[in-house]
PDB file of N, CA and C in Angstrom:
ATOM      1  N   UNK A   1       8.294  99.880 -74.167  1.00  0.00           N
ATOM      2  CA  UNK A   1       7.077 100.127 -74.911  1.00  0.00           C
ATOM      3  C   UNK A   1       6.395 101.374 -74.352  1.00  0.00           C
ATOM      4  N   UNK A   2       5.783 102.196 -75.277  1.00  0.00           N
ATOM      5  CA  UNK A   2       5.318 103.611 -74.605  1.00  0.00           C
ATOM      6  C   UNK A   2       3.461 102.998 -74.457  1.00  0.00           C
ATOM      7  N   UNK A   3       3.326 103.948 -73.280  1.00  0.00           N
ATOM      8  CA  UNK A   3       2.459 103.983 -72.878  1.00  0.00           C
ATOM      9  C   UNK A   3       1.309 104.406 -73.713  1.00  0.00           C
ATOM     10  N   UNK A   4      -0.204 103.426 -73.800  1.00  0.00           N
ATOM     11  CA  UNK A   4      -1.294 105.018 -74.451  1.00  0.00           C
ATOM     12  C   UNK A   4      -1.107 106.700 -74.295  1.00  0.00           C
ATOM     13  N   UNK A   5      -1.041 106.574 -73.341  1.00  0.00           N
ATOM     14  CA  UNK A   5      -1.161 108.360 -73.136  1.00  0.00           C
ATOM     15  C   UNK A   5       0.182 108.508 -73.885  1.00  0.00           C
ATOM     16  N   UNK A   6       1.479 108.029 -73.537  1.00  0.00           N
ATOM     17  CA  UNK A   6       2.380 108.152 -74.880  1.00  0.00           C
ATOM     18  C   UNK A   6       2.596 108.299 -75.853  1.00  0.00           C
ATOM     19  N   UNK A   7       1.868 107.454 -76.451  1.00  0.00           N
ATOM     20  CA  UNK A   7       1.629 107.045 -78.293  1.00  0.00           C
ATOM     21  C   UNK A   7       0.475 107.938 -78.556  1.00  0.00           C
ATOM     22  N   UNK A   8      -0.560 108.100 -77.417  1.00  0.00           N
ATOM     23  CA  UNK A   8      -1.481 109.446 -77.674  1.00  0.00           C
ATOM     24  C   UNK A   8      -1.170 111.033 -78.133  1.00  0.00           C
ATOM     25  N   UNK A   9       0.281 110.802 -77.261  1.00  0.00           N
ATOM     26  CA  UNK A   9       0.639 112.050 -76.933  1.00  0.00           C
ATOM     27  C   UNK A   9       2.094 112.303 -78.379  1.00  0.00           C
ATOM     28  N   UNK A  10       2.562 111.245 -78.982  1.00  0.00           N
ATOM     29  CA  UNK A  10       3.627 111.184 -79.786  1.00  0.00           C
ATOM     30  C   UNK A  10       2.337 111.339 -81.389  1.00  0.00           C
ATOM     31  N   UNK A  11       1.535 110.866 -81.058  1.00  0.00           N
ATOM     32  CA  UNK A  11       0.611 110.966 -82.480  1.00  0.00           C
ATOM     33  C   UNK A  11      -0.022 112.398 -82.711  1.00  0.00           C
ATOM     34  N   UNK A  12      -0.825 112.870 -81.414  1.00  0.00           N
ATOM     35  CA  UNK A  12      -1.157 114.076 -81.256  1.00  0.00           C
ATOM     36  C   UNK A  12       0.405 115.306 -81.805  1.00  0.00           C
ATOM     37  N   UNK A  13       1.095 115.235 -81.231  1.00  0.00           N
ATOM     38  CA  UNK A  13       2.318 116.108 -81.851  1.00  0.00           C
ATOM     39  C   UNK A  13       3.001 115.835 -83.295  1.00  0.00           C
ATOM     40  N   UNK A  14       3.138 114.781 -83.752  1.00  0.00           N
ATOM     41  CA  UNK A  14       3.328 114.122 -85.014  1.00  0.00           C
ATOM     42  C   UNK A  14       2.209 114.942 -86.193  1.00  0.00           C
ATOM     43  N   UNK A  15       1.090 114.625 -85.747  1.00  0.00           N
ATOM     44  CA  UNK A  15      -0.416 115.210 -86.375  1.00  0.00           C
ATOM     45  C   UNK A  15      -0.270 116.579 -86.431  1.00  0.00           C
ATOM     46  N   UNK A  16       0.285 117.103 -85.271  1.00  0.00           N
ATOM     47  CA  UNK A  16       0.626 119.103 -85.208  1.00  0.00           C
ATOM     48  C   UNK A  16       1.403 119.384 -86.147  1.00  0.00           C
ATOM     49  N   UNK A  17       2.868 118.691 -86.215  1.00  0.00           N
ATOM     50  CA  UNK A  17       3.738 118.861 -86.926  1.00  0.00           C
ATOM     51  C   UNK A  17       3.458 119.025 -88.338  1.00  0.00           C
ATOM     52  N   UNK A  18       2.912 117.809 -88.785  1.00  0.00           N
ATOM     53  CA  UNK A  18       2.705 117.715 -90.340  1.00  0.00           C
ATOM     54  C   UNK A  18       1.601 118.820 -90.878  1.00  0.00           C
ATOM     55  N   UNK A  19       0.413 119.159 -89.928  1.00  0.00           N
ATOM     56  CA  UNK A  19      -0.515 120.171 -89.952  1.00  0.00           C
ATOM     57  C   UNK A  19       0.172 121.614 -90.225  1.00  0.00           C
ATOM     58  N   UNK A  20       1.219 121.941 -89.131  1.00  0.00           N
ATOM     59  CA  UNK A  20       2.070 122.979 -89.319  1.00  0.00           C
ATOM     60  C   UNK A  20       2.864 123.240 -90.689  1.00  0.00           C
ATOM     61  N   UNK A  21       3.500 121.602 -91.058  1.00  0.00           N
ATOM     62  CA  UNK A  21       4.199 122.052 -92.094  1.00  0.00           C
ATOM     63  C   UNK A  21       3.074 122.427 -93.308  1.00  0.00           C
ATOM     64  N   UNK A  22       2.086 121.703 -93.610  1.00  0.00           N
ATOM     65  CA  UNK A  22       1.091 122.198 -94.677  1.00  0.00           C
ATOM     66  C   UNK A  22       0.956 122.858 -94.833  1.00  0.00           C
ATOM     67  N   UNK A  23       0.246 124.004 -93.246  1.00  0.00           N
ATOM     68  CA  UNK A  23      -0.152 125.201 -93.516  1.00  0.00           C
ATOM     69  C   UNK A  23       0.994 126.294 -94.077  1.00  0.00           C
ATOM     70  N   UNK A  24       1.926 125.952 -93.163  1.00  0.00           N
ATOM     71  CA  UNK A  24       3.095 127.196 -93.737  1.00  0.00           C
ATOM     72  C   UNK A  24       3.378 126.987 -94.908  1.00  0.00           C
ATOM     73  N   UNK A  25       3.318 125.770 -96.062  1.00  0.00           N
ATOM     74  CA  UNK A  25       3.661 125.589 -97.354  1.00  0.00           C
ATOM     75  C   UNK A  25       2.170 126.497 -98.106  1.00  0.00           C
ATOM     76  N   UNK A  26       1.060 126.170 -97.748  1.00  0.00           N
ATOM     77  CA  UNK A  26       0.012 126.466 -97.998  1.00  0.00           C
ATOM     78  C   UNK A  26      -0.093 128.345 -98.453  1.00  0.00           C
ATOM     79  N   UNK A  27       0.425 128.584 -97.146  1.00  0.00           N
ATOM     80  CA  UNK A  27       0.402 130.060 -96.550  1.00  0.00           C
ATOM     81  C   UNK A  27       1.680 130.669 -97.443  1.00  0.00           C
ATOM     82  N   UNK A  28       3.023 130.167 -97.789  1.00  0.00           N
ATOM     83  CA  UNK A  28       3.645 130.844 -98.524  1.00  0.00           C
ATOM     84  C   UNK A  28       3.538 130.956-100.025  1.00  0.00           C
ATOM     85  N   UNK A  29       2.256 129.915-100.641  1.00  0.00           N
ATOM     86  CA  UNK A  29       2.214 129.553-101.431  1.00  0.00           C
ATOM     87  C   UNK A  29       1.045 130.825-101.857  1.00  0.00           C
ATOM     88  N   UNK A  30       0.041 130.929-101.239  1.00  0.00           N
ATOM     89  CA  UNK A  30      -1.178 131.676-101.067  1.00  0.00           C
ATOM     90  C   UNK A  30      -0.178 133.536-101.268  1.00  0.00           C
ATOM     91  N   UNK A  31       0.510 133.477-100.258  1.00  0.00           N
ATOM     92  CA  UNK A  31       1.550 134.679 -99.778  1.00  0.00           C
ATOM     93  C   UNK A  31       2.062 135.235-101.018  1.00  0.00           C
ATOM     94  N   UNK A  32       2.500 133.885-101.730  1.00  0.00           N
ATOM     95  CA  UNK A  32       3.478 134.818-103.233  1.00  0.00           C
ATOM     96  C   UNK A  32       2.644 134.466-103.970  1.00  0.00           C
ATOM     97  N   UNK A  33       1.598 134.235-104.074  1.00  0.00           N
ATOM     98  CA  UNK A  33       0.816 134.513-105.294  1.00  0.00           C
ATOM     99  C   UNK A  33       0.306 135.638-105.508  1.00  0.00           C
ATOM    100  N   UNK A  34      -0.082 136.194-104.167  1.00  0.00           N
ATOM    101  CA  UNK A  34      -0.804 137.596-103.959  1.00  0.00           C
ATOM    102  C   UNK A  34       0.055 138.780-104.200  1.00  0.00           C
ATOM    103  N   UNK A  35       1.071 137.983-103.335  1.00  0.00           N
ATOM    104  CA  UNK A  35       2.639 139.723-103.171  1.00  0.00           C
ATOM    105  C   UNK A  35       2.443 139.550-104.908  1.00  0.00           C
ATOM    106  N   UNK A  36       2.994 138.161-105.958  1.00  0.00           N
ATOM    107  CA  UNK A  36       2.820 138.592-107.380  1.00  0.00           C
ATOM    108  C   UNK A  36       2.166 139.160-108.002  1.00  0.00           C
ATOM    109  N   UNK A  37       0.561 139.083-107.747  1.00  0.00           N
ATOM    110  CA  UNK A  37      -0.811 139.713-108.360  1.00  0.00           C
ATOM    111  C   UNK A  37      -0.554 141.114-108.110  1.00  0.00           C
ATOM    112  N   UNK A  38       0.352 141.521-107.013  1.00  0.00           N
ATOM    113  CA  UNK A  38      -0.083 142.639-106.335  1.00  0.00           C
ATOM    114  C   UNK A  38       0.852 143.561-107.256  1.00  0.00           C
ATOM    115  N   UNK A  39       1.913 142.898-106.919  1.00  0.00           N
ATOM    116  CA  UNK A  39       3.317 143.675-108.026  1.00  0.00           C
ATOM    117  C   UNK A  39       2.961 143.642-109.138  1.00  0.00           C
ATOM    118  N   UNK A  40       3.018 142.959-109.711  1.00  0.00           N
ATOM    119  CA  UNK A  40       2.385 143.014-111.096  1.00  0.00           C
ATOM    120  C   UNK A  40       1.287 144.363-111.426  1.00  0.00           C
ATOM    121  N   UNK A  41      -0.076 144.223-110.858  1.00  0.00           N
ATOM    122  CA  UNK A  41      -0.618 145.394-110.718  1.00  0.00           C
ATOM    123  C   UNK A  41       0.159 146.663-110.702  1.00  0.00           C
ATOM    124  N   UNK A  42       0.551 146.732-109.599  1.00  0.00           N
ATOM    125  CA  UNK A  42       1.293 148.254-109.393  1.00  0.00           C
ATOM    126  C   UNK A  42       2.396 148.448-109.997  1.00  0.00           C
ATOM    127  N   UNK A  43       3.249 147.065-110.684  1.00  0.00           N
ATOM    128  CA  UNK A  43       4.011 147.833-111.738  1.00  0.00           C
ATOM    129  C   UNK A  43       3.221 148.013-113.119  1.00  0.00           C
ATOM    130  N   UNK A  44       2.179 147.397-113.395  1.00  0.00           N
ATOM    131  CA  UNK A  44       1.602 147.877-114.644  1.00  0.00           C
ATOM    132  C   UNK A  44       0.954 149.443-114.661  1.00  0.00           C
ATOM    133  N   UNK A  45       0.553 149.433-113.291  1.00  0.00           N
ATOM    134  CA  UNK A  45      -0.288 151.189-113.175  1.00  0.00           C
ATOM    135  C   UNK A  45       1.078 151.888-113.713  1.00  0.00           C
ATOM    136  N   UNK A  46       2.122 151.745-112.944  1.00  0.00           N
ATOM    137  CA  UNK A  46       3.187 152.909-112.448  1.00  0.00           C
ATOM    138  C   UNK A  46       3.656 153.100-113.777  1.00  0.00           C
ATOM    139  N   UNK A  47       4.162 151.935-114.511  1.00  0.00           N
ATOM    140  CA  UNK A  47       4.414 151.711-115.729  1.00  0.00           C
ATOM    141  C   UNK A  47       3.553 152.781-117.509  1.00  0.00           C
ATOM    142  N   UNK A  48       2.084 152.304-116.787  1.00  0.00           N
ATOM    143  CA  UNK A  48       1.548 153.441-117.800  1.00  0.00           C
ATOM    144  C   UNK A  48       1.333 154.399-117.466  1.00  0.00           C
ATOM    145  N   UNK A  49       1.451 154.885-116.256  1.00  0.00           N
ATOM    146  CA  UNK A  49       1.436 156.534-115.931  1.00  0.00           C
ATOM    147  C   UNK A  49       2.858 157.222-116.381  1.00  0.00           C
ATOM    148  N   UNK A  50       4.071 156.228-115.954  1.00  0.00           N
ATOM    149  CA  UNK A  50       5.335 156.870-116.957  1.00  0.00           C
ATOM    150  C   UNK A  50       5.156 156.952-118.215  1.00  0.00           C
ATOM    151  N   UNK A  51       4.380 155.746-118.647  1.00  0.00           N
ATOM    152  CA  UNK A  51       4.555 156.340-120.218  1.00  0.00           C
ATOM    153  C   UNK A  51       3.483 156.989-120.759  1.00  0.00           C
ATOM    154  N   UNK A  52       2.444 157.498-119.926  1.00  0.00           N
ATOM    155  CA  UNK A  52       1.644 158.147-120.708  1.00  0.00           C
ATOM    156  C   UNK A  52       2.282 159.619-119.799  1.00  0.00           C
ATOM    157  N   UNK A  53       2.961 160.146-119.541  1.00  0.00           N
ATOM    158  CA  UNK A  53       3.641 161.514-119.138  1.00  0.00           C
ATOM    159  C   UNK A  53       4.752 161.334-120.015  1.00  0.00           C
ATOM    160  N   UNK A  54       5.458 160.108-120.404  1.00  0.00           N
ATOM    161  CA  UNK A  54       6.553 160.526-121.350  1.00  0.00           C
ATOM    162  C   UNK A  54       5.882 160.833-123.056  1.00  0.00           C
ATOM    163  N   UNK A  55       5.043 160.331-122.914  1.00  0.00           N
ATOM    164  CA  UNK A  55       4.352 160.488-124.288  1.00  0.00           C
ATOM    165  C   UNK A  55       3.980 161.713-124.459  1.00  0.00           C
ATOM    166  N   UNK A  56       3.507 162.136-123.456  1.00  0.00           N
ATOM    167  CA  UNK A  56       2.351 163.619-123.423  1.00  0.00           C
ATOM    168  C   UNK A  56       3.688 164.293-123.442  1.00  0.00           C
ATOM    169  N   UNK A  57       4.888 164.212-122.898  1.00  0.00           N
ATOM    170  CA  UNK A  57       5.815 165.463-122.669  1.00  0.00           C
ATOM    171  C   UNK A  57       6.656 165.735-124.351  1.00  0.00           C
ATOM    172  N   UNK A  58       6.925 164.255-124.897  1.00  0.00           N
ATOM    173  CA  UNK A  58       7.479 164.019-125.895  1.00  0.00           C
ATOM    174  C   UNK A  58       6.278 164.462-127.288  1.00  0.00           C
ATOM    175  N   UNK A  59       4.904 163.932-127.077  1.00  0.00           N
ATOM    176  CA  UNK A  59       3.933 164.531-128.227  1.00  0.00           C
ATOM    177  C   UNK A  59       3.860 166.329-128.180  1.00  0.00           C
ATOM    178  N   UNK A  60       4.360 166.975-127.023  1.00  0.00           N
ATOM    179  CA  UNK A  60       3.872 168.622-127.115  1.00  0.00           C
ATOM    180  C   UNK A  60       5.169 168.730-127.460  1.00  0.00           C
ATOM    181  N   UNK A  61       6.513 168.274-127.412  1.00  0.00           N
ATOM    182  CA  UNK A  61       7.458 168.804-127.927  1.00  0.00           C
ATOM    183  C   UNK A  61       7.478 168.207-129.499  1.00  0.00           C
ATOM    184  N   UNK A  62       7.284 167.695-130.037  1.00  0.00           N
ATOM    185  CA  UNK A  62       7.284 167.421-131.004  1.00  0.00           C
ATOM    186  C   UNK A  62       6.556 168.400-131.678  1.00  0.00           C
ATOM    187  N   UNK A  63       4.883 168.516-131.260  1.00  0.00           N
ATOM    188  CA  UNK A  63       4.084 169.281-132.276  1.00  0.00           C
ATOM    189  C   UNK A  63       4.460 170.717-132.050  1.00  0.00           C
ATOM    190  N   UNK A  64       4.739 171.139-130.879  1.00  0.00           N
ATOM    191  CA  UNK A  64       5.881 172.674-130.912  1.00  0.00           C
ATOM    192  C   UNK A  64       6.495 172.709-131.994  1.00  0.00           C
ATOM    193  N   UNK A  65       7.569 171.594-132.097  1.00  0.00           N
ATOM    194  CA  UNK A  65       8.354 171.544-132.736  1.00  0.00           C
ATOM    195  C   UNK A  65       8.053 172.351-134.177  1.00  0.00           C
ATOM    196  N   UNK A  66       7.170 171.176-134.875  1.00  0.00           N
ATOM    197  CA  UNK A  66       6.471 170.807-136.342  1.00  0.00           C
ATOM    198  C   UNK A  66       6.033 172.825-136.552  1.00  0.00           C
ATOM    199  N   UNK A  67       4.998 172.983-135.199  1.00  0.00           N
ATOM    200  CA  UNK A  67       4.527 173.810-135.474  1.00  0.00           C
ATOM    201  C   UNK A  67       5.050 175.295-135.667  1.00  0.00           C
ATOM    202  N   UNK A  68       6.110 175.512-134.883  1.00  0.00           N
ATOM    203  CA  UNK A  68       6.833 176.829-134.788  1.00  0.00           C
ATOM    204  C   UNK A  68       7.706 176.812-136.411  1.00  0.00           C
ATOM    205  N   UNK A  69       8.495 175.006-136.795  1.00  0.00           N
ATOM    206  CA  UNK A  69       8.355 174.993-138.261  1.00  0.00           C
ATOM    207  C   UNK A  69       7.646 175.886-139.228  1.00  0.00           C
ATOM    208  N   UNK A  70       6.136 175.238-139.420  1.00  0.00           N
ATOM    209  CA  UNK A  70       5.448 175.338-140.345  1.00  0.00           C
ATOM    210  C   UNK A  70       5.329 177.342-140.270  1.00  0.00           C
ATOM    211  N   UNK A  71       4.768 177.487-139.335  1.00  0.00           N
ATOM    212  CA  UNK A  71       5.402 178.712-138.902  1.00  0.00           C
ATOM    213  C   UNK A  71       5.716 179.896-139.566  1.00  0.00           C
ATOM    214  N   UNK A  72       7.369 178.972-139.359  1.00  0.00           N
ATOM    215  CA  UNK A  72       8.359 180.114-139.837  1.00  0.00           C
ATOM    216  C   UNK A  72       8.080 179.691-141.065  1.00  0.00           C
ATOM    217  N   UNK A  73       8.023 178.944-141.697  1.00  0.00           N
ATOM    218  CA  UNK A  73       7.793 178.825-143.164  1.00  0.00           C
ATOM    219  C   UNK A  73       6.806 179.475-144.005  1.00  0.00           C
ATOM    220  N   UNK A  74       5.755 179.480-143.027  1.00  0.00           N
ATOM    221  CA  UNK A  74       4.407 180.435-143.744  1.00  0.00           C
ATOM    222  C   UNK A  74       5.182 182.073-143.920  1.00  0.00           C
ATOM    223  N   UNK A  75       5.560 181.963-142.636  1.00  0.00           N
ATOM    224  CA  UNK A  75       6.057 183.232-142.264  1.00  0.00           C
ATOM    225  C   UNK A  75       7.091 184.169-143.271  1.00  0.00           C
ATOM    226  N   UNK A  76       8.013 183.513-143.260  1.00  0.00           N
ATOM    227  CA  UNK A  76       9.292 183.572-144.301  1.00  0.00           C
ATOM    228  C   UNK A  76       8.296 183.375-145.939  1.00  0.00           C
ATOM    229  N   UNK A  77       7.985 182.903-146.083  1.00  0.00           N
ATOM    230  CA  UNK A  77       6.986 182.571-147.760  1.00  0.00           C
ATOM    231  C   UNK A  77       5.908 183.982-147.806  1.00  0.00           C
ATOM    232  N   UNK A  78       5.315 184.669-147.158  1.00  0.00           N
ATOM    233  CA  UNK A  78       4.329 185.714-146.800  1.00  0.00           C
ATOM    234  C   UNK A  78       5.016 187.114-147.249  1.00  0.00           C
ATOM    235  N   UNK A  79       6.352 187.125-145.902  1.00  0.00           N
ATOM    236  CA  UNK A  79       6.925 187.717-145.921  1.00  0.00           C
ATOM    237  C   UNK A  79       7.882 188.066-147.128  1.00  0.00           C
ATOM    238  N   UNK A  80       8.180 187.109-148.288  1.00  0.00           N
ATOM    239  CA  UNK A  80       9.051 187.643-149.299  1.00  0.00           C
ATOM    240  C   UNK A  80       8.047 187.844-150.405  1.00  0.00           C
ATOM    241  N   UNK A  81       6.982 187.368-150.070  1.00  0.00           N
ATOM    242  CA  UNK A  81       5.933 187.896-151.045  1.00  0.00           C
ATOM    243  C   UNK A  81       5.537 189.054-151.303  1.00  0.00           C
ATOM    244  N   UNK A  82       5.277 189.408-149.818  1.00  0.00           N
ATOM    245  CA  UNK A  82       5.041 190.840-149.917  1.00  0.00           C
ATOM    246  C   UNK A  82       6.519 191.952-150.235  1.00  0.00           C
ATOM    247  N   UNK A  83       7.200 191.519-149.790  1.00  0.00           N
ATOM    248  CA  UNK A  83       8.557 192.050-150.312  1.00  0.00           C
ATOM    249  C   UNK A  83       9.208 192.037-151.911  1.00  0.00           C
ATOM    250  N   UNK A  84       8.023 191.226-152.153  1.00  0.00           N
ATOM    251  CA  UNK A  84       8.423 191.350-153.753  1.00  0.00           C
ATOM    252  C   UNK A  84       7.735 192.170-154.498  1.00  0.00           C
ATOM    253  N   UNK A  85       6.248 191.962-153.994  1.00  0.00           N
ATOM    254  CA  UNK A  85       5.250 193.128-154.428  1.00  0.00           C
ATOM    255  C   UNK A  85       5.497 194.340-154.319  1.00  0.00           C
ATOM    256  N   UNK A  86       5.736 194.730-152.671  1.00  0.00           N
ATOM    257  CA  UNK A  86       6.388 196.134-152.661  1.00  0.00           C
ATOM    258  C   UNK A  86       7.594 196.572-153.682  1.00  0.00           C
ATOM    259  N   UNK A  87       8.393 195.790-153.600  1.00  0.00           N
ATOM    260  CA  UNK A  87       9.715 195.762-154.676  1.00  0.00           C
ATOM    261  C   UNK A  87       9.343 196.281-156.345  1.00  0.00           C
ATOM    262  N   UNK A  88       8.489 195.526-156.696  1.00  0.00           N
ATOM    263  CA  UNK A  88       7.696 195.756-157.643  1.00  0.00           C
ATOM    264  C   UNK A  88       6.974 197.135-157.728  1.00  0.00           C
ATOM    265  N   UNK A  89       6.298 197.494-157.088  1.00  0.00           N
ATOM    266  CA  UNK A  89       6.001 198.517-156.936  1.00  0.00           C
ATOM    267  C   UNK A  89       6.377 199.710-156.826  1.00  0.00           C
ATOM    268  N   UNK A  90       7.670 199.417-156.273  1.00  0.00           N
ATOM    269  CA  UNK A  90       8.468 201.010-155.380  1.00  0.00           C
ATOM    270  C   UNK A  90       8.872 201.583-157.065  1.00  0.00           C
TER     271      UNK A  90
END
């Protein structure tokens, strides 16, 4: 049969143990919720800063695009106009 100070001393460590395991369940539980909140965050920033630089790089090439178009089209349409007038004229 164990002694008080025994059963004092087997309850006291028993009591640590189960305390220990809580906290570390507690603590990894607390741990990945945060590391998640955290990731999450910083992949949503990182996420719209790529796509607002792929947008911005992809919207100026596009309206280049449209625009050097429209452009040449004014350009070319102007240009045979007046080439017809002169034509006319000469």
């Amino acid at each position: 049969m164990l002694s008080k100070a025994q059963q004092n001393f087997t309850s006291k460590n028993t009591s640590n143990g189960i305390n220990d395991v809580v906290n570390d369940a507690v603590n990894d539980s607390v741990n990945d919720a945060v590391n998640d909140a955290v990731n999450d965050a910083v992949n949503d920033a990182v996420n719209d800063a790529v796509n607002d630089a792929v947008n911005d790089v992809v919207n100026d090439a596009v309206n280049d695009a449209v625009n050097d178009a429209v452009n040449d089209a004014v350009n070319d349409t102007v240009n045979d106009a007046v080439n017809d007038a002169v034509s006319i004229n000469l």
